[in-house]
Protein backbone atom coordinates (compact mmCIF):
# COMPACT_ATOMS: atom_id res chain seq x y z
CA UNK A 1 0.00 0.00 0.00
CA UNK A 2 1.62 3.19 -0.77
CA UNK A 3 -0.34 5.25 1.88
CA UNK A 4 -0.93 4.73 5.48
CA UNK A 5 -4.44 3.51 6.31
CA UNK A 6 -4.74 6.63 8.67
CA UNK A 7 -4.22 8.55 5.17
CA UNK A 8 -7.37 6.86 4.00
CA UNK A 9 -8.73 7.00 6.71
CA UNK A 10 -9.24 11.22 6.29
CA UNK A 11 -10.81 10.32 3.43
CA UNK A 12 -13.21 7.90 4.03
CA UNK A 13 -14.03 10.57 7.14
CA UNK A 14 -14.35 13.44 3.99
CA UNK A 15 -16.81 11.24 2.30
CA UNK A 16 -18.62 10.29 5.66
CA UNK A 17 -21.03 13.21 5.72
CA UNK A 18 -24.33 13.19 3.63
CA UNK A 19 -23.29 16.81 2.89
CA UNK A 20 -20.00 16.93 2.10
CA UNK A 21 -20.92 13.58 -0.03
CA UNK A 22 -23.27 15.31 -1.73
CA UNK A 23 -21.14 17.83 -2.67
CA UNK A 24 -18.55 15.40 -3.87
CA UNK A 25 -21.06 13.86 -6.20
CA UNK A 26 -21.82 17.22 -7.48
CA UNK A 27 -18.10 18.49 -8.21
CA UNK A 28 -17.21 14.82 -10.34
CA UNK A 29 -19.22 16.16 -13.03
CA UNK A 30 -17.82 19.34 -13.73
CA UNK A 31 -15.74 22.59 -11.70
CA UNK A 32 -18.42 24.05 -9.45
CA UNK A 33 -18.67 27.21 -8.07
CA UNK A 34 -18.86 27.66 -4.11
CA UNK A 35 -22.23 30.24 -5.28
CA UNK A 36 -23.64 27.38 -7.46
CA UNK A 37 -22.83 24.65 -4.66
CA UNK A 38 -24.61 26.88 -1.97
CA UNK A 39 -27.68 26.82 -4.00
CA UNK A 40 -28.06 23.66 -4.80
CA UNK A 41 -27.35 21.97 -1.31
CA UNK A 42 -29.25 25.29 0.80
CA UNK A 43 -26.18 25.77 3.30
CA UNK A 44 -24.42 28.94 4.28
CA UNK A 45 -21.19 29.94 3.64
CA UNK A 46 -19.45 28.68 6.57
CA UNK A 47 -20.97 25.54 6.32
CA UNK A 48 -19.91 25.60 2.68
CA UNK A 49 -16.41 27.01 3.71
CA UNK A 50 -16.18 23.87 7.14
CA UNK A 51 -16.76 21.41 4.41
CA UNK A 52 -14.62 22.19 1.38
CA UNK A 53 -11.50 23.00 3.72
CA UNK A 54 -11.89 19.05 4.86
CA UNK A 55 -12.66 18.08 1.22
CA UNK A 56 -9.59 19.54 0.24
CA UNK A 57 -7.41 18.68 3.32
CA UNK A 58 -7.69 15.43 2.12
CA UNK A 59 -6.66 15.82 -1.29
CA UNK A 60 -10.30 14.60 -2.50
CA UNK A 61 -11.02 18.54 -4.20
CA UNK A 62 -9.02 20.83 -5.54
CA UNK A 63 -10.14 24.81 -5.52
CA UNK A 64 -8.99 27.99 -7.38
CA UNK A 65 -9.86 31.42 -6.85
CA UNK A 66 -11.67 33.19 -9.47
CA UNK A 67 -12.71 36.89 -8.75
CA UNK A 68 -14.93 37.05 -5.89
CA UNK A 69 -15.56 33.21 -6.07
CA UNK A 70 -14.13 30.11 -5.44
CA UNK A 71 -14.70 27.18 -7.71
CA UNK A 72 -13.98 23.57 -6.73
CA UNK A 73 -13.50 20.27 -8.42
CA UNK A 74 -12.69 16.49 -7.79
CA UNK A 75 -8.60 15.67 -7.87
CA UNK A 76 -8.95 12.59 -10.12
CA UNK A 77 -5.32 11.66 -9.13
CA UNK A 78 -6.51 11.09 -5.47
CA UNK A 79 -9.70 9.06 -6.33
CA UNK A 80 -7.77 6.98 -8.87
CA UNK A 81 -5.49 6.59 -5.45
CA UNK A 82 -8.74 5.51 -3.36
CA UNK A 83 -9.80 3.39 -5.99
CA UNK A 84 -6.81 1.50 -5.79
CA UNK A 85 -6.47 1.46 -2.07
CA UNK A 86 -9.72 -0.26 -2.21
CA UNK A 87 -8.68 -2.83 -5.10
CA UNK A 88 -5.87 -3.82 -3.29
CA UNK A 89 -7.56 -4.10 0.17
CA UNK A 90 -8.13 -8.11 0.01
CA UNK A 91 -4.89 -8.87 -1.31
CA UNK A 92 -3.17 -7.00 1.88
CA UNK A 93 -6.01 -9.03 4.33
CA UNK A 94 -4.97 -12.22 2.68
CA UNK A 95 -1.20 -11.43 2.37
CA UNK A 96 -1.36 -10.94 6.74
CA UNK A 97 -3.27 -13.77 7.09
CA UNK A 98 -0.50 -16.27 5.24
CA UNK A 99 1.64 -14.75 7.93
CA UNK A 100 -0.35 -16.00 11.08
């Protein structure tokens, strides 16, 4: 595994709220900005602000400033990392218990 499982373990925290999951599924579509994202899912800013920071702590979005705005989108590099955390899952369980 090339990460630590407390590393995925942030994310799998990121992706634990029905919010901030919701806005997840929103941004893999397409860039989003923080005004369109505050529509759609009726929070307020800080709410908005509280769950981006930990969406992007974790590497799961990526953001860029543009004017007044922020927009936001999915870092494909660190779900293509998940995904692969999660392929190779079994093959680590069964690799520890051949060493029992």
């Amino acid at each position: 595994m090339k990460s630590s499982f407390a590393e995925y373990a942030l994310l799998f925290k990121a992706l634990s709220d029905e919010t901030r999951l919701r806005i997840f599924s929103m941004l893999s579509d397409e860039e989003r900005c923080a005004c369109d994202i505050l529509e759609e899912v009726n929070i307020t800013q800080p709410t908005l602000s509280y769950h981006m920071k930990m969406l992007c702590d974790c590497g799961l979005a990526n953001s860029r400033k543009d004017g007044q705005w922020v927009k936001y989108t999915v870092n494909r590099e660190r779900v293509k990392q998940l995904e692969e955390f999660l392929e190779e899952l079994p093959q680590f369980e069964k690799s520890r218990e051949k060493k029992k």
